[in-house]
N, C-alpha and C. Protein backbone atom coordinates (compact mmCIF):
# COMPACT_ATOMS: atom_id res chain seq x y z
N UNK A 1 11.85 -4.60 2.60
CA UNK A 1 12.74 -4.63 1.47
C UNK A 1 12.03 -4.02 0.27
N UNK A 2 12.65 -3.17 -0.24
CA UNK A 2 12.04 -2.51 -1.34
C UNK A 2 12.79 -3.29 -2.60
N UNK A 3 11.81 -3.44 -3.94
CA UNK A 3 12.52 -4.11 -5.10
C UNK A 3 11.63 -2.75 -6.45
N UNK A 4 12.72 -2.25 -6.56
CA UNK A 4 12.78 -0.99 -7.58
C UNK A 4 11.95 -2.18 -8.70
N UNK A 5 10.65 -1.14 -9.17
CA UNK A 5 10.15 -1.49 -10.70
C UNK A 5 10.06 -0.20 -11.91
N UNK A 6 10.96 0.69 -12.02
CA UNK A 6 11.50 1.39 -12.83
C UNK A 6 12.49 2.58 -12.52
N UNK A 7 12.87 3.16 -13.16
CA UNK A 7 13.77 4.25 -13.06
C UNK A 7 12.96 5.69 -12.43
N UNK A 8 10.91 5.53 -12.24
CA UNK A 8 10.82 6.78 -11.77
C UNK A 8 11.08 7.04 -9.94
N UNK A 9 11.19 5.90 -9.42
CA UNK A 9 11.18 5.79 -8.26
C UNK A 9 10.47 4.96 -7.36
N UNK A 10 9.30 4.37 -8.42
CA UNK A 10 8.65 3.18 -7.99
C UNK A 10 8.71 1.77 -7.58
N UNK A 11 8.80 1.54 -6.48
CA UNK A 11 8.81 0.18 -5.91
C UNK A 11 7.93 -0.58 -5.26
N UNK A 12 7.84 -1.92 -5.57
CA UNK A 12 6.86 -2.74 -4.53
C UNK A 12 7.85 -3.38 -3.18
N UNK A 13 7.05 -3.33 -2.49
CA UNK A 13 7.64 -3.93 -0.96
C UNK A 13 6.42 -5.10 -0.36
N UNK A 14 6.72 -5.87 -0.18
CA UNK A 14 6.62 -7.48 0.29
C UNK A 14 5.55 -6.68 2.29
N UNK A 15 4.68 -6.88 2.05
CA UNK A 15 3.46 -6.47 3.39
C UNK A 15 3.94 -8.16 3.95
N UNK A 16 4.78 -8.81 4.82
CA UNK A 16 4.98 -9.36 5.79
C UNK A 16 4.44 -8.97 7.09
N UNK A 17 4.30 -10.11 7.81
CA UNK A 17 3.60 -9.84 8.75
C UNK A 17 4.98 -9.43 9.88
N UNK A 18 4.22 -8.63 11.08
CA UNK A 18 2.82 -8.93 11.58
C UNK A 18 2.46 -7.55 10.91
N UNK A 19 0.76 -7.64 11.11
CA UNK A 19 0.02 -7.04 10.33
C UNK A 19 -0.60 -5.91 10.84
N UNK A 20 0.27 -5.52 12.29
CA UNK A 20 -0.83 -4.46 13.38
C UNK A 20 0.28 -3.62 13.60
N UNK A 21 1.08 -2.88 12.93
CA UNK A 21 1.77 -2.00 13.41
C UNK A 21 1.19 -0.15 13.00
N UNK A 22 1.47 0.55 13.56
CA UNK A 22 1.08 1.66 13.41
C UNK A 22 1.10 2.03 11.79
N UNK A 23 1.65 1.41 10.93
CA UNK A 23 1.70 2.46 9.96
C UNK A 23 0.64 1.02 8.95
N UNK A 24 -0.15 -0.24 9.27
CA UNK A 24 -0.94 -0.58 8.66
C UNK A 24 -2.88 0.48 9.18
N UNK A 25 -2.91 0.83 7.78
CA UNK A 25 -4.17 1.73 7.59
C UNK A 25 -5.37 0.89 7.52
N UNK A 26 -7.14 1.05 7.95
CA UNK A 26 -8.09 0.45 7.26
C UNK A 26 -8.13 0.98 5.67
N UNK A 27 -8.73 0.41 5.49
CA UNK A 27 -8.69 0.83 3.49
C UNK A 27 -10.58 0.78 3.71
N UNK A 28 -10.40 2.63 3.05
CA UNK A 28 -11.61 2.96 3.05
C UNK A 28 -12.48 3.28 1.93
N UNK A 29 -11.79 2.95 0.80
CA UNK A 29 -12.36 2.82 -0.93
C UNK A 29 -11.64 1.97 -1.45
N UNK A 30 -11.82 1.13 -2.47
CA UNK A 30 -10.76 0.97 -3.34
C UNK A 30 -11.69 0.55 -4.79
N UNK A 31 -11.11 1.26 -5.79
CA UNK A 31 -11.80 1.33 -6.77
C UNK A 31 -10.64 0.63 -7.96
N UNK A 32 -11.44 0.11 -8.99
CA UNK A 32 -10.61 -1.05 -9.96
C UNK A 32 -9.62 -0.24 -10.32
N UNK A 33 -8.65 -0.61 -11.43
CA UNK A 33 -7.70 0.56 -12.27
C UNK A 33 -8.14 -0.29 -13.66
N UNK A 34 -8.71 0.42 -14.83
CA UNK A 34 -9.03 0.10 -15.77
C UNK A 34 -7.95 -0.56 -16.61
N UNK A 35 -8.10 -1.52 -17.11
CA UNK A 35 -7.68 -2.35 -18.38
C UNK A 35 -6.85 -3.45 -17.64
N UNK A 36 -6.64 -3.62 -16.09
CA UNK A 36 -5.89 -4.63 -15.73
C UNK A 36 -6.71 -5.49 -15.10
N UNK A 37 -5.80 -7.06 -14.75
CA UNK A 37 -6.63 -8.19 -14.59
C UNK A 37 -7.51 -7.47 -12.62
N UNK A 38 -6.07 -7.61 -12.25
CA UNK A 38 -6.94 -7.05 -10.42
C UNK A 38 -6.06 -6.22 -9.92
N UNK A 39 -5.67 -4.81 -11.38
CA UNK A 39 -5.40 -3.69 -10.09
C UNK A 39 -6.40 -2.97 -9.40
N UNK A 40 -5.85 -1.97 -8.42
CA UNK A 40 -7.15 -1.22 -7.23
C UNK A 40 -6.60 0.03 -7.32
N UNK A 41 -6.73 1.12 -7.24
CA UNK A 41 -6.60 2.32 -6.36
C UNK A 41 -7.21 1.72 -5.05
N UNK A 42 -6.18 2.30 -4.05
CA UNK A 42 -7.45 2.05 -2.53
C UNK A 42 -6.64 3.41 -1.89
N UNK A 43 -8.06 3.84 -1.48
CA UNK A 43 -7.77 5.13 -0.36
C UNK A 43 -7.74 4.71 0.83
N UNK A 44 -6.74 4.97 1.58
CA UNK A 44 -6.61 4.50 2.94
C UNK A 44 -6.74 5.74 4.01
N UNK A 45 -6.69 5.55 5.23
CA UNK A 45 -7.55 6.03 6.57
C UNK A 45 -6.83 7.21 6.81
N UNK A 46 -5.49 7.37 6.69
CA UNK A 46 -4.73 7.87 6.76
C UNK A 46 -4.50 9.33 5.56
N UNK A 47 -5.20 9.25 4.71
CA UNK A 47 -5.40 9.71 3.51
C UNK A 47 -4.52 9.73 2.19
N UNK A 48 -3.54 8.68 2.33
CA UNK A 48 -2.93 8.29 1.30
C UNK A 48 -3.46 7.12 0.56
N UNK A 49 -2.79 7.12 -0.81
CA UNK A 49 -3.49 6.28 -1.46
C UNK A 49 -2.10 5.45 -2.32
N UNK A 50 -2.48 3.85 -2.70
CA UNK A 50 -1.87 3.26 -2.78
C UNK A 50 -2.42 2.75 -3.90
N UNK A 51 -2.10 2.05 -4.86
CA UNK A 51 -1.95 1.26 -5.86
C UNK A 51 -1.87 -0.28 -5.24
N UNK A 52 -2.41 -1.23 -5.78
CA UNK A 52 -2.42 -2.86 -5.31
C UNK A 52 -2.53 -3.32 -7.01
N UNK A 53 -2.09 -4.72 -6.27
CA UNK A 53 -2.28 -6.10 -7.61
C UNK A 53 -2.67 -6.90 -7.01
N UNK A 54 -3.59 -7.87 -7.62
CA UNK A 54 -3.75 -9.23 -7.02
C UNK A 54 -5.07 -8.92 -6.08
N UNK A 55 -5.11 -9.83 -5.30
CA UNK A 55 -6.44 -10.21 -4.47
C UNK A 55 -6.62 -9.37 -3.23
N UNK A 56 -7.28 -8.65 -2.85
CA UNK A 56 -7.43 -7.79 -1.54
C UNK A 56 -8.08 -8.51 -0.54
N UNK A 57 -8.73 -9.62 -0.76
CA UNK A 57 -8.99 -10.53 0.33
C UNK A 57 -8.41 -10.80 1.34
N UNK A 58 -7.05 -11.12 1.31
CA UNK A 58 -5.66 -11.65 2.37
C UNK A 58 -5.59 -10.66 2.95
N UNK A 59 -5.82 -9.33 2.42
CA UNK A 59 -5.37 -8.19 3.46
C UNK A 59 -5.72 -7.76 4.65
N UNK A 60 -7.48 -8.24 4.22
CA UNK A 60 -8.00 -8.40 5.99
C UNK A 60 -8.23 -6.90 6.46
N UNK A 61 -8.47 -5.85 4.96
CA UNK A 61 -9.38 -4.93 5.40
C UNK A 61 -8.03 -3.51 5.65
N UNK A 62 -6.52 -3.62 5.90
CA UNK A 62 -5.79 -3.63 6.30
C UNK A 62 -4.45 -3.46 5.23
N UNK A 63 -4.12 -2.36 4.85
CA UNK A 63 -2.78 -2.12 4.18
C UNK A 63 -1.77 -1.60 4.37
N UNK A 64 -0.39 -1.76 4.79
CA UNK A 64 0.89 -0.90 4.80
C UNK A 64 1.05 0.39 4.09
N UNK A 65 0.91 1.31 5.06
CA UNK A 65 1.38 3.23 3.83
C UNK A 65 2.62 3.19 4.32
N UNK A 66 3.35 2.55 3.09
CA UNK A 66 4.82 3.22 3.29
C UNK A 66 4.98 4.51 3.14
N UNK A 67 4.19 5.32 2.76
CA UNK A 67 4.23 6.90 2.60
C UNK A 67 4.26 7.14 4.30
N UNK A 68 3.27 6.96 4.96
CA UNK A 68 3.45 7.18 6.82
C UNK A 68 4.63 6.96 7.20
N UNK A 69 5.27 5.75 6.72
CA UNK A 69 6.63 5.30 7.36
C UNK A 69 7.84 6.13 6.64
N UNK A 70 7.78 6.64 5.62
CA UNK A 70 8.79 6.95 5.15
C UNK A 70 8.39 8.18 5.63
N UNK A 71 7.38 9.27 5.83
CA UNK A 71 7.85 10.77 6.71
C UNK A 71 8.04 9.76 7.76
N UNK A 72 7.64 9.31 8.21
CA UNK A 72 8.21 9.40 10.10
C UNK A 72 9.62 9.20 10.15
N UNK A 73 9.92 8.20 9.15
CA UNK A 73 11.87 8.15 8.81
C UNK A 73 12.22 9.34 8.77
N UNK A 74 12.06 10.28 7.60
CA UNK A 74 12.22 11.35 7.30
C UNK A 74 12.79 12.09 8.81
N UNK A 75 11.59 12.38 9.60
CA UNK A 75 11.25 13.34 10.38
C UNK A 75 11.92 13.03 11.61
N UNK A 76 12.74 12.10 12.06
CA UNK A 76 13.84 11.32 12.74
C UNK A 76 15.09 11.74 12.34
């Protein structure tokens, strides 16, 4: 489920489990985003990169690229 957070096209989507499907990536950097409490840039395996909030602990090493899933939609 996607929940729109502005008019440019940006949305957050809810990482429910389960947590092993093809389009969850290892996360192979993730570096702070300045002036916020716990955002990240994280580069993932796949070579997209994602934006996070909050605690990266729970993730277990392990993030959803909706960018992967949305070409493979696409490309269907």
């Amino acid at each position: 489920m996607k929940i729109a957070v502005g008019t440019d096209g940006s949305y957050l989507e809810p990482d429910d489990g389960p947590r092993n499907t093809k389009y969850h990536m290892k996360i192979i950097r993730v570096e702070r985003i300045p002036n916020t409490r716990s955002g990240n840039n994280v580069a993932l395996e796949c070579g997209h990169g994602v934006q996070t909030f909050g605690d990266l602990t729970h993730a277990g090493g392990v993030l959803f690229c909706t960018k992967c899933r949305d070409l493979a939609e696409e490309s269907n």
